[in-house]
C-alpha atoms as a PDB file:
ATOM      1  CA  UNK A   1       4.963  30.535  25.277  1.00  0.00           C
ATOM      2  CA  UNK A   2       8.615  30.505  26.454  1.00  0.00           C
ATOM      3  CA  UNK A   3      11.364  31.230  24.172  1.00  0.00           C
ATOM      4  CA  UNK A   4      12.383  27.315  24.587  1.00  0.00           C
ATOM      5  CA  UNK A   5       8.812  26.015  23.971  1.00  0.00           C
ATOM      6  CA  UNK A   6       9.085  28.248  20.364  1.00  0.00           C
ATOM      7  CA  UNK A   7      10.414  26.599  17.227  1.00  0.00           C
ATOM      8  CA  UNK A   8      11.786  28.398  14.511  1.00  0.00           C
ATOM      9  CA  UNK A   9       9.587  28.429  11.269  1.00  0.00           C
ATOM     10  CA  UNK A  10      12.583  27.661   9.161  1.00  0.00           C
ATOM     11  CA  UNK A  11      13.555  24.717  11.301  1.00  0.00           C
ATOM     12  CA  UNK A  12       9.826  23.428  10.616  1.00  0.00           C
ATOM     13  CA  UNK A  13      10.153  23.484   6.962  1.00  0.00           C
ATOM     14  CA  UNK A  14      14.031  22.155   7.182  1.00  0.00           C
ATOM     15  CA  UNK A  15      12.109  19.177   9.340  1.00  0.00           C
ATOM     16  CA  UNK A  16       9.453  18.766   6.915  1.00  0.00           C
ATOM     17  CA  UNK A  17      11.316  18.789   4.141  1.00  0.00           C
ATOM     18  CA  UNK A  18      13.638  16.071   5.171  1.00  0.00           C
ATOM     19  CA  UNK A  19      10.527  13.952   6.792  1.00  0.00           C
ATOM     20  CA  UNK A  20       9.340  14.353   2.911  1.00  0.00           C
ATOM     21  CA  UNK A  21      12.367  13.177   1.345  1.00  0.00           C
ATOM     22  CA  UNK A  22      12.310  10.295   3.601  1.00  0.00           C
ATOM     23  CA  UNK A  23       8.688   9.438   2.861  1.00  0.00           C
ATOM     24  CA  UNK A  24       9.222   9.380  -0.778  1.00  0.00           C
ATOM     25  CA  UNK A  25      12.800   7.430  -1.074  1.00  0.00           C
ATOM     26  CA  UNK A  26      10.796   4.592   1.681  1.00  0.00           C
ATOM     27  CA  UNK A  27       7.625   4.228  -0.627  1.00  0.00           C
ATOM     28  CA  UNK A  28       8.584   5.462  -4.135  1.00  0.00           C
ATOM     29  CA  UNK A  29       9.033   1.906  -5.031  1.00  0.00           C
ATOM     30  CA  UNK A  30       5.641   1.010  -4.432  1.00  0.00           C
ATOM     31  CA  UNK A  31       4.216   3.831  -6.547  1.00  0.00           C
ATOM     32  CA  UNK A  32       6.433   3.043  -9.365  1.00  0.00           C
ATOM     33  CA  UNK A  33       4.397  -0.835  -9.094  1.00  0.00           C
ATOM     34  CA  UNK A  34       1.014   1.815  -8.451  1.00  0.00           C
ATOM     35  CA  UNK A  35       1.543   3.518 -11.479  1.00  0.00           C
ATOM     36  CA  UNK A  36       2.633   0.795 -13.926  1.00  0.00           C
ATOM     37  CA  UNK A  37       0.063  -1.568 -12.786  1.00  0.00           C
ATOM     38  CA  UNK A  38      -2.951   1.454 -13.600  1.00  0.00           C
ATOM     39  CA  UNK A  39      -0.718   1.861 -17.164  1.00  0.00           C
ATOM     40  CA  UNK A  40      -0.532  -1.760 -18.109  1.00  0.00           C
ATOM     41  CA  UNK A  41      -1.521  -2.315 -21.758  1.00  0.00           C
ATOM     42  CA  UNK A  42      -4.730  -4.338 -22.072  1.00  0.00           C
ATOM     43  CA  UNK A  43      -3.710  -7.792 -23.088  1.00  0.00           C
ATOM     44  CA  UNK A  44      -4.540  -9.325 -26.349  1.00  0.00           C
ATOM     45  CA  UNK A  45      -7.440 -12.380 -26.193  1.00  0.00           C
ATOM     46  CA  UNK A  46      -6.126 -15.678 -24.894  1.00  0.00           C
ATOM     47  CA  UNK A  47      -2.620 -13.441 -23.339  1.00  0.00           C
ATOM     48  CA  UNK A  48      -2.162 -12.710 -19.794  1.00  0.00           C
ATOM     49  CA  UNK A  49      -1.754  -9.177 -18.184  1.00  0.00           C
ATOM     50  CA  UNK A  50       1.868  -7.839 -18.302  1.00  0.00           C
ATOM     51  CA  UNK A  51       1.585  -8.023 -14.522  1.00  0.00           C
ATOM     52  CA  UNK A  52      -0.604 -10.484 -12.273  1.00  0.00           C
ATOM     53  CA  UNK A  53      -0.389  -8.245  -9.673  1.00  0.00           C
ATOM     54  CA  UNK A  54       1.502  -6.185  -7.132  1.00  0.00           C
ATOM     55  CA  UNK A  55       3.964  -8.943  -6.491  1.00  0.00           C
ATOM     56  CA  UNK A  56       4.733 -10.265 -10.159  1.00  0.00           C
ATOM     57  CA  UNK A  57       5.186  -6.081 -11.476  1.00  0.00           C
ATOM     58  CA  UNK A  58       7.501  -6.013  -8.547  1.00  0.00           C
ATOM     59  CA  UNK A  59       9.470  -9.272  -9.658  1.00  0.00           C
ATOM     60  CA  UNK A  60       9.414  -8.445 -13.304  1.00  0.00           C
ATOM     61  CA  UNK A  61      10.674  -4.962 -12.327  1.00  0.00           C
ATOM     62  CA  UNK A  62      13.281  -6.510 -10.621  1.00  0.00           C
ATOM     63  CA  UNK A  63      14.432  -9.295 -13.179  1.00  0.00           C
ATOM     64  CA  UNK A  64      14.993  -6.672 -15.823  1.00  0.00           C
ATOM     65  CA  UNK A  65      15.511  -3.487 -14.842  1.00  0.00           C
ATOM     66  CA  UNK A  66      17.578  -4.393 -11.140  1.00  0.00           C
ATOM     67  CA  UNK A  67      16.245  -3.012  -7.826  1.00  0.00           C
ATOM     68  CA  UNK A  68      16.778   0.698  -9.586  1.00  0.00           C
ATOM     69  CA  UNK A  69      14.123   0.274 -11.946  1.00  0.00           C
ATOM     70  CA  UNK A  70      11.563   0.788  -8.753  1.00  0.00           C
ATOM     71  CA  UNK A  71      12.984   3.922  -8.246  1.00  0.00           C
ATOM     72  CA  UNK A  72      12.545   5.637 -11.131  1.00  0.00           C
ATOM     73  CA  UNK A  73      11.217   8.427 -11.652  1.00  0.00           C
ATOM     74  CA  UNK A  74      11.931   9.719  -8.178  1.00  0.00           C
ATOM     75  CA  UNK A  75      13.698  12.699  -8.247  1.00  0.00           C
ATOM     76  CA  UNK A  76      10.873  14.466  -9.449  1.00  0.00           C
ATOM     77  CA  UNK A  77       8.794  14.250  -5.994  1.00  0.00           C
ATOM     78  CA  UNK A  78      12.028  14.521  -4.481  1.00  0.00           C
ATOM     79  CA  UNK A  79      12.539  18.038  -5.798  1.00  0.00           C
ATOM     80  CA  UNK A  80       8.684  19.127  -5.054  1.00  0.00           C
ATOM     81  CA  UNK A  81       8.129  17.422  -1.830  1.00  0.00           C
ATOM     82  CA  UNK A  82       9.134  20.695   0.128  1.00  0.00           C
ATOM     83  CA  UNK A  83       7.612  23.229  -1.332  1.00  0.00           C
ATOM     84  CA  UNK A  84       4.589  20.833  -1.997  1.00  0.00           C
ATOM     85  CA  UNK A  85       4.389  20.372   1.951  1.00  0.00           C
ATOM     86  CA  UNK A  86       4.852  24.006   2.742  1.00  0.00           C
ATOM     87  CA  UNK A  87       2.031  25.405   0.095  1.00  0.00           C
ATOM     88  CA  UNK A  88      -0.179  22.420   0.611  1.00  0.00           C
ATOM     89  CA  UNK A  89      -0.305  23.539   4.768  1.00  0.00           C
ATOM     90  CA  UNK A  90      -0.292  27.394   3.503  1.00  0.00           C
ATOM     91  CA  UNK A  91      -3.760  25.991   1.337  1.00  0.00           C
ATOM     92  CA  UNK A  92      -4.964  24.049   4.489  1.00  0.00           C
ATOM     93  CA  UNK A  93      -4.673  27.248   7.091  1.00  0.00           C
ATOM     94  CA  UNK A  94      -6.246  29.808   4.093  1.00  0.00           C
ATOM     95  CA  UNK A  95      -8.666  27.475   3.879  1.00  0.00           C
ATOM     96  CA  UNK A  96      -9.194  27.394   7.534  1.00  0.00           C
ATOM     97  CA  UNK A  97      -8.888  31.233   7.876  1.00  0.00           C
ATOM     98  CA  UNK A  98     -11.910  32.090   5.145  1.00  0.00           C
ATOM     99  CA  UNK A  99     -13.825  30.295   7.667  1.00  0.00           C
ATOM    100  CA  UNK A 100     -13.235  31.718  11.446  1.00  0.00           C
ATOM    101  CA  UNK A 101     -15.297  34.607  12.107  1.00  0.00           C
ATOM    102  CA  UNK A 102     -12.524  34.631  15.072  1.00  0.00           C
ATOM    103  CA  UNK A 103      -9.151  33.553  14.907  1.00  0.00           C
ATOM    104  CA  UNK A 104      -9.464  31.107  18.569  1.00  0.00           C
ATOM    105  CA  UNK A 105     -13.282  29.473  16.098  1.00  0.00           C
ATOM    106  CA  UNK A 106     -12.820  25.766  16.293  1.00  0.00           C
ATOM    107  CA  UNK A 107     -13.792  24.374  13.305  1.00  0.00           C
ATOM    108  CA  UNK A 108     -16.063  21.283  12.711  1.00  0.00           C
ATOM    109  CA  UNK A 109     -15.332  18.214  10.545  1.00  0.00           C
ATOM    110  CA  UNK A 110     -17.354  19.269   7.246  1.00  0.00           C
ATOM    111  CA  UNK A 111     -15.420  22.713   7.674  1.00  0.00           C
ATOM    112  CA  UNK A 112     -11.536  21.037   8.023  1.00  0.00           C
ATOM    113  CA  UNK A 113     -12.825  18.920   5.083  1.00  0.00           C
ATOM    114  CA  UNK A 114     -13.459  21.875   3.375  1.00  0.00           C
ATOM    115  CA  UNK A 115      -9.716  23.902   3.862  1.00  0.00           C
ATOM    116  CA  UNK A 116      -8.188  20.200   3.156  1.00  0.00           C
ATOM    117  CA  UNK A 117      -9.833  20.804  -0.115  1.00  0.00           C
ATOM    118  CA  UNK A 118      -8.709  23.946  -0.411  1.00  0.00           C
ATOM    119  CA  UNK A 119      -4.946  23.005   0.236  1.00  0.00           C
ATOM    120  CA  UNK A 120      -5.332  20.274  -2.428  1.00  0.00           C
ATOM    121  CA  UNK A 121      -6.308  23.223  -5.420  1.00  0.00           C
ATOM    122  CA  UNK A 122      -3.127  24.960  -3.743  1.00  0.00           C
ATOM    123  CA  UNK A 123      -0.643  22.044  -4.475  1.00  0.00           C
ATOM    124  CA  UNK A 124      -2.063  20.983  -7.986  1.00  0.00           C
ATOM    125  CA  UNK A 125       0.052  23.764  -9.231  1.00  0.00           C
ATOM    126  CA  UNK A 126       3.267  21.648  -8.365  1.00  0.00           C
ATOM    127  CA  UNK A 127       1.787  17.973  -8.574  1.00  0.00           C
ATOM    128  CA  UNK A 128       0.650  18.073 -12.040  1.00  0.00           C
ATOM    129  CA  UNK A 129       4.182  18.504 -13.697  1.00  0.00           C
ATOM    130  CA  UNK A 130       6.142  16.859 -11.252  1.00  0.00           C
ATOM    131  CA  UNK A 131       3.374  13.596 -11.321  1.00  0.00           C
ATOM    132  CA  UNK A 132       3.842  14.060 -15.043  1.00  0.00           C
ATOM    133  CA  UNK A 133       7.726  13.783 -15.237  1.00  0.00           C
ATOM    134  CA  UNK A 134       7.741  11.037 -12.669  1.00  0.00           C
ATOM    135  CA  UNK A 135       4.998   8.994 -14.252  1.00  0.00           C
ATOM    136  CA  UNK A 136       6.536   9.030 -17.764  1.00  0.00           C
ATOM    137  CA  UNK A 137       9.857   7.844 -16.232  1.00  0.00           C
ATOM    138  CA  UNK A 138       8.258   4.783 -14.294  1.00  0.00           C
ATOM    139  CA  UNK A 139       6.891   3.465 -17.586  1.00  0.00           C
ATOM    140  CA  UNK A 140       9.344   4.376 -20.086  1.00  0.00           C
ATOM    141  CA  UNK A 141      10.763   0.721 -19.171  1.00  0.00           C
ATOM    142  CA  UNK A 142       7.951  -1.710 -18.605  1.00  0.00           C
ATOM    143  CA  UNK A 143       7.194  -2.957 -22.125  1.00  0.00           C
ATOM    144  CA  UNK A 144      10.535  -3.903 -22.137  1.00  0.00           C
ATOM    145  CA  UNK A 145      11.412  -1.597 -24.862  1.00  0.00           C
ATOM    146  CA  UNK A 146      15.418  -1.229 -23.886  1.00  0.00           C
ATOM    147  CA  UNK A 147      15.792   2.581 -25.803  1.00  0.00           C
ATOM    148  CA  UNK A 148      14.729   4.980 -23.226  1.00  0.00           C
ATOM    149  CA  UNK A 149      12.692   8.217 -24.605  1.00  0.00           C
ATOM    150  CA  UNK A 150      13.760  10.221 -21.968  1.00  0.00           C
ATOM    151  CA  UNK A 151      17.555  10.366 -20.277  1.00  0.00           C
ATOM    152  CA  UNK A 152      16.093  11.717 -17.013  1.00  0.00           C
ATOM    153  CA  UNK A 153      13.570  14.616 -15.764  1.00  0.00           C
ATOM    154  CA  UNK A 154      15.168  17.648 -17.000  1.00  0.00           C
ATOM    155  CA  UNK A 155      15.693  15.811 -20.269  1.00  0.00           C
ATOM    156  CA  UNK A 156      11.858  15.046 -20.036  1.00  0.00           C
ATOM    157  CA  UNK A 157      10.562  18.450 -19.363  1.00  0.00           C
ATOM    158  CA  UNK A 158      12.692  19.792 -22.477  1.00  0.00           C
ATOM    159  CA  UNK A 159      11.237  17.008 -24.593  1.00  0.00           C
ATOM    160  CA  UNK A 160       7.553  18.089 -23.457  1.00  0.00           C
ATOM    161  CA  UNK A 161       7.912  21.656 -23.149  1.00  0.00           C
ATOM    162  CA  UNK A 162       8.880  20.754 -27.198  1.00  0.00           C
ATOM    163  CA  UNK A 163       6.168  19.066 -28.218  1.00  0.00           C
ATOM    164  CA  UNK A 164       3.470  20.565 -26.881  1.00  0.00           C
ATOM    165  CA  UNK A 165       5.041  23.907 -24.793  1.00  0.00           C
ATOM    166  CA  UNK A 166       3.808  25.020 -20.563  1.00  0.00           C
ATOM    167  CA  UNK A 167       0.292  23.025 -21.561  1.00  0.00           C
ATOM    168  CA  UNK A 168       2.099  19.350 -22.472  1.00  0.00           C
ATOM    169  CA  UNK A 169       4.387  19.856 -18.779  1.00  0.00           C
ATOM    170  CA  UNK A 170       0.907  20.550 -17.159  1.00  0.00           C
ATOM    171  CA  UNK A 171      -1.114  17.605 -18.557  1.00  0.00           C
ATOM    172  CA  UNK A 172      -3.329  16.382 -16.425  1.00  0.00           C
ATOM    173  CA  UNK A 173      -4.005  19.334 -14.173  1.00  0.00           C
ATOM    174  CA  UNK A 174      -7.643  18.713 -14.050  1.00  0.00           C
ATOM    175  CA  UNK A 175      -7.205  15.021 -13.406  1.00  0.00           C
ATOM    176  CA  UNK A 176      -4.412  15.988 -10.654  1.00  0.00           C
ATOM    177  CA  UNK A 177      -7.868  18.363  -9.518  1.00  0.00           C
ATOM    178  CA  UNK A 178     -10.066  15.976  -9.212  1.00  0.00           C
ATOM    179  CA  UNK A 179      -7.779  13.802  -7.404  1.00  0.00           C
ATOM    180  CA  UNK A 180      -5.983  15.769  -4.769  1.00  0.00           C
ATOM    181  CA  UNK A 181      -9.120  18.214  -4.077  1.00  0.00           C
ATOM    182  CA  UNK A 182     -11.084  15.827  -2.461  1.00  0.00           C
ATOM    183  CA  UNK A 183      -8.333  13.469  -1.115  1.00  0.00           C
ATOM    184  CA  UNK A 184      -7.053  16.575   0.648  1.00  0.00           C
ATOM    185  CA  UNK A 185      -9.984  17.446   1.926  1.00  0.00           C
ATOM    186  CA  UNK A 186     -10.409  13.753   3.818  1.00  0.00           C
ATOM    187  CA  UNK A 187      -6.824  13.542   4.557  1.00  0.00           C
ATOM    188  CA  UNK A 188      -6.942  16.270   7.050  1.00  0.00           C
ATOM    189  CA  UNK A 189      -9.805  16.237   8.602  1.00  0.00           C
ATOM    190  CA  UNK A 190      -9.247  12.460   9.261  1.00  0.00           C
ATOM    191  CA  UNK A 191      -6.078  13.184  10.862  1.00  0.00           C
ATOM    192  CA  UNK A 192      -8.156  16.182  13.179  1.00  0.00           C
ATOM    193  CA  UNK A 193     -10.155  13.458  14.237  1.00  0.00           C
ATOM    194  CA  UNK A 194      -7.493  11.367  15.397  1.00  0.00           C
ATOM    195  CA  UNK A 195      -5.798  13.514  17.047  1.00  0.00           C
ATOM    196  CA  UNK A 196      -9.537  14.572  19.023  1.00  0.00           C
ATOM    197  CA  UNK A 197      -9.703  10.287  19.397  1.00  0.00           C
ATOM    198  CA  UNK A 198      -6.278   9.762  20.214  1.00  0.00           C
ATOM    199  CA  UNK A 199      -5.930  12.599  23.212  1.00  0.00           C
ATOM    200  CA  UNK A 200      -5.628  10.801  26.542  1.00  0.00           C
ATOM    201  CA  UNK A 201      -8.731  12.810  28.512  1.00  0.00           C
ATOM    202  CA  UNK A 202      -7.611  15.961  30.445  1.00  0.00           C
ATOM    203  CA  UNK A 203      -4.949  16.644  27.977  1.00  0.00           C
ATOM    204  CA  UNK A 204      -4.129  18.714  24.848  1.00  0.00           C
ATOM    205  CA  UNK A 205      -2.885  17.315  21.630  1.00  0.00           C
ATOM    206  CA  UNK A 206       0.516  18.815  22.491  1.00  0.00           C
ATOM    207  CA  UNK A 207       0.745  16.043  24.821  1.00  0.00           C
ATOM    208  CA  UNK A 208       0.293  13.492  22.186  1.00  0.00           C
ATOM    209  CA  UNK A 209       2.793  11.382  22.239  1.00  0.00           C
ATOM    210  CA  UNK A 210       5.107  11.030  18.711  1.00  0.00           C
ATOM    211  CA  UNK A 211       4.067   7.470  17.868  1.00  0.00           C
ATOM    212  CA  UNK A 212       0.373   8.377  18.308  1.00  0.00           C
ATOM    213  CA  UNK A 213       0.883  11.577  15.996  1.00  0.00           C
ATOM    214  CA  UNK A 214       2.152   9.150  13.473  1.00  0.00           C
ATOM    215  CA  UNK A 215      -0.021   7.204  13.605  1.00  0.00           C
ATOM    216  CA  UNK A 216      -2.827   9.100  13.185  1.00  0.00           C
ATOM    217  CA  UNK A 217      -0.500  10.454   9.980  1.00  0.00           C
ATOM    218  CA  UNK A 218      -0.541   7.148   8.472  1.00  0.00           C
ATOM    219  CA  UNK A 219      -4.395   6.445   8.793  1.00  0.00           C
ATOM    220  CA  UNK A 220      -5.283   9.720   7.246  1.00  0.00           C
ATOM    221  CA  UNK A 221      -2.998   8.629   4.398  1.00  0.00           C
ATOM    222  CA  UNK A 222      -4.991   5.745   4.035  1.00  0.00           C
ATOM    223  CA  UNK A 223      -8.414   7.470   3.932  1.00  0.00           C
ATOM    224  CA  UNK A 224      -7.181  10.199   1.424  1.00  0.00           C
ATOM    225  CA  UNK A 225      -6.056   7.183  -0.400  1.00  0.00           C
ATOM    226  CA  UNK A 226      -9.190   5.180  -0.678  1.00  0.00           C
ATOM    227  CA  UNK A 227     -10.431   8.559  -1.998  1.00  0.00           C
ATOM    228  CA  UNK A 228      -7.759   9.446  -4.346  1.00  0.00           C
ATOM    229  CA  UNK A 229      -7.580   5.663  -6.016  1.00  0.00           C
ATOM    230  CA  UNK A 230      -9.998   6.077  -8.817  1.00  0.00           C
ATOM    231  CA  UNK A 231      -8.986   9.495 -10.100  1.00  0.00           C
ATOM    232  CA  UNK A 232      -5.452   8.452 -10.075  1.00  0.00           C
ATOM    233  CA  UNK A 233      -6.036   5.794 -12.408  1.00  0.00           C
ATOM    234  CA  UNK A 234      -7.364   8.410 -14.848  1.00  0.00           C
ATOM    235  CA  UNK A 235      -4.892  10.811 -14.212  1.00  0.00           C
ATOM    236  CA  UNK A 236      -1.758   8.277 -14.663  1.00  0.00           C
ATOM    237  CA  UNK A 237      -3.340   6.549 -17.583  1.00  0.00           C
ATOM    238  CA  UNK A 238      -3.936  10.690 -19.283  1.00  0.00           C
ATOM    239  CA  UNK A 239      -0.556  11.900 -18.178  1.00  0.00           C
ATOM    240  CA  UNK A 240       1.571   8.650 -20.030  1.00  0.00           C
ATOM    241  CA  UNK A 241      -0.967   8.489 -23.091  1.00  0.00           C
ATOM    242  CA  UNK A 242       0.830  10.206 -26.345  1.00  0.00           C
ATOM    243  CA  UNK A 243      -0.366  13.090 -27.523  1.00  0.00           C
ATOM    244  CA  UNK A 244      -4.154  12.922 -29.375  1.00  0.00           C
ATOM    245  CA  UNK A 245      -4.528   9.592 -27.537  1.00  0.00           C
ATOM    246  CA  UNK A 246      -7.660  11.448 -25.303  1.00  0.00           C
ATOM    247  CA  UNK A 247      -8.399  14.179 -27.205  1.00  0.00           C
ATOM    248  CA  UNK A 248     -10.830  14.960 -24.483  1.00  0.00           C
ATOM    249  CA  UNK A 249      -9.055  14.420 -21.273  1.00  0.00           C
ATOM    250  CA  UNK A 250      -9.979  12.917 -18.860  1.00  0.00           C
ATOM    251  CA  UNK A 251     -14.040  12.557 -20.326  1.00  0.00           C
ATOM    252  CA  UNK A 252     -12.326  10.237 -23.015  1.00  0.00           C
ATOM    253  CA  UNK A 253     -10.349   8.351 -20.082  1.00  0.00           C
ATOM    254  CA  UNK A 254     -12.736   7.372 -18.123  1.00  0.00           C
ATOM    255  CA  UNK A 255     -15.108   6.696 -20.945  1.00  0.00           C
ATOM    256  CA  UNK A 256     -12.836   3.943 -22.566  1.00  0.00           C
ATOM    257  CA  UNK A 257     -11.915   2.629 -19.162  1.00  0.00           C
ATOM    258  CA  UNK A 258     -14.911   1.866 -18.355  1.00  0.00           C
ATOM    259  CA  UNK A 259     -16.437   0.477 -21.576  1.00  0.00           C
ATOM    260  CA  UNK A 260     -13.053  -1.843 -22.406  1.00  0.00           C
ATOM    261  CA  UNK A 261     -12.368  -2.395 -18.481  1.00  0.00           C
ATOM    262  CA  UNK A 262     -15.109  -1.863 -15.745  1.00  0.00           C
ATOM    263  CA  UNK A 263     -15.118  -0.321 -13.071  1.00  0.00           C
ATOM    264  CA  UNK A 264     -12.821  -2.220 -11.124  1.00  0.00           C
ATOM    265  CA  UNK A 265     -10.239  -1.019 -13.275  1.00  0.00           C
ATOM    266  CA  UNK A 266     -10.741   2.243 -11.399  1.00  0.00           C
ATOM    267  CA  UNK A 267      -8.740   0.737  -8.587  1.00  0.00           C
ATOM    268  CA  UNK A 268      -6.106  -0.673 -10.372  1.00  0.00           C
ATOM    269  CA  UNK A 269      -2.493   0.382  -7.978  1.00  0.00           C
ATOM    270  CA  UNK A 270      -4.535   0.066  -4.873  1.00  0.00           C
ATOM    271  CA  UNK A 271      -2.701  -2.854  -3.165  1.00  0.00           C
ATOM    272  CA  UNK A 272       0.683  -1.073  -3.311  1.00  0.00           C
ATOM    273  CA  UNK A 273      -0.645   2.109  -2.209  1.00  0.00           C
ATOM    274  CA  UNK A 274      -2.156   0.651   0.745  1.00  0.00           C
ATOM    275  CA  UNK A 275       0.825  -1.601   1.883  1.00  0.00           C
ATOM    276  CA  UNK A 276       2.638   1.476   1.693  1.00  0.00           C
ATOM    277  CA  UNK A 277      -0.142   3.795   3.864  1.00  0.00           C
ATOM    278  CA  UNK A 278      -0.491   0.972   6.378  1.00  0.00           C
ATOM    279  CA  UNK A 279       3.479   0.841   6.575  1.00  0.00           C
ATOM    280  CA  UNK A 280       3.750   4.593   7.363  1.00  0.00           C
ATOM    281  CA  UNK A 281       0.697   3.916   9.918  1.00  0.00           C
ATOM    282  CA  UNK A 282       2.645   1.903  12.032  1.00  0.00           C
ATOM    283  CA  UNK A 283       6.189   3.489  11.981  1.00  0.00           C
END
């Protein structure tokens, strides 16, 4: 490779990082309407929902909080989407490595599945507090209680490293697990296979063009996402319970979800995800 095809390692993670940043400023609105849709009290008989839907959370958001209330919360993922980029691609080419009896080994589908899985136990160790902080900001708000129990994320992690010291600030790590392990694990090697699908015949993937690349970004978001959907409804609902609400984790969650709720409450958040995934899929 000539010294002009190289790129520096440092600009890579520079460029990722920003991409990051942009991803989450463009759709952290529509996870703030994810995460307070999966949070919603149930209503009493003969009351409706808090929110009808995607478009009446987004309205009501709106109405009392101004367009700011969607984007709270945010500076968490803002803060970890860099380092959460660069140690969930570390995970992915570990978990490729452990594989290869030879470095040049292509891998097969089941095996990328299996280092996407690997990257998502890599980047649980920074999801878990920062989906912690940044789900206990969205919600702080929604009841319409107007005192706010926490002034921001630093003032957050203070108040939980308080009350319940490193274990309270990494509530929900087995939920986060359960999500992102799997969801990983289809995320990239759905996006392998596009590339392989996408590659005009008789080329490389290094002559995929950037929309394609994109694109086949965006779809793999959506597949980890149809994945991820139901454990992310436990985890959100665990991480913005007070304390001795689940006194077994996520067991309890998922146990009282299902008896008071069914099962479709296990999908609760998806619309908003999925405009947002199909949005980054055709950028």
């Amino acid at each position: 490779m000539s010294e002009k095809q190289r790129t520096s390692p440092i600009k890579n993670f520079l460029a990722g990082g920003f991409g990051g940043v942009c991803l989450v400023a463009a759709g952290h609105p529509l996870d703030t309407i994810k995460v307070r849709l999966q949070t919603m009290p149930q209503p009493t008989p003969g009351q409706p929902p808090l929110y009808l839907g995607t478009w009446d959370c987004a309205k009501k958001t709106v109405s009392k909080e101004g367009v700011l209330g969607l984007y709270k919360g945010m500076s968490a993922p803002l803060i970890g989407v860099t380092p959460m980029y660069a140690v969930c691609f570390l995970g992915f080419s570990i978990g490729k490595k452990i594989q290869q009896r030879t470095p040049e080994e292509q891998l097969n589908y089941r095996q990328l599945f299996q280092a996407g899985m690997v990257s998502g136990v890599f980047t649980t160790s920074i999801m878990t507090p920062g989906e912690r902080v940044k789900c206990l900001l969205q919600i702080q708000h929604a009841s319409g209680t107007a005192q706010a129990t926490y002034s921001g994320p630093v003032d957050c992690i203070k108040k939980l490293y308080a009350e319940g010291g490193i274990r309270s600030i990494y509530k929900g790590t087995a939920a986060t697990l359960l999500r992102d392990v799997p969801a990983s694990g289809m995320y990239f090697m759905t996006y392998e296979w596009l590339q392989h699908v996408l590659t005009p015949e008789g080329k490389s993937r290094s002559d995929l063009s950037a929309w394609r690349t994109l694109f086949a970004g965006g779809m793999a978001g959506i597949f980890n996402w149809m994945v991820a959907i139901p454990p992310d409804v436990l985890k959100s609902r665990l991480q913005t319970a007070p304390e001795g609400t689940y006194p077994n984790g996520i067991r309890d969650v998922f146990r009282q979800l299902m008896k008071e709720e069914g099962i479709l409450a296990l999908y609760k958040g998806a619309t908003p995800v999925m405009i947002r995934e199909i949005g980054r899929a055709h950028v």
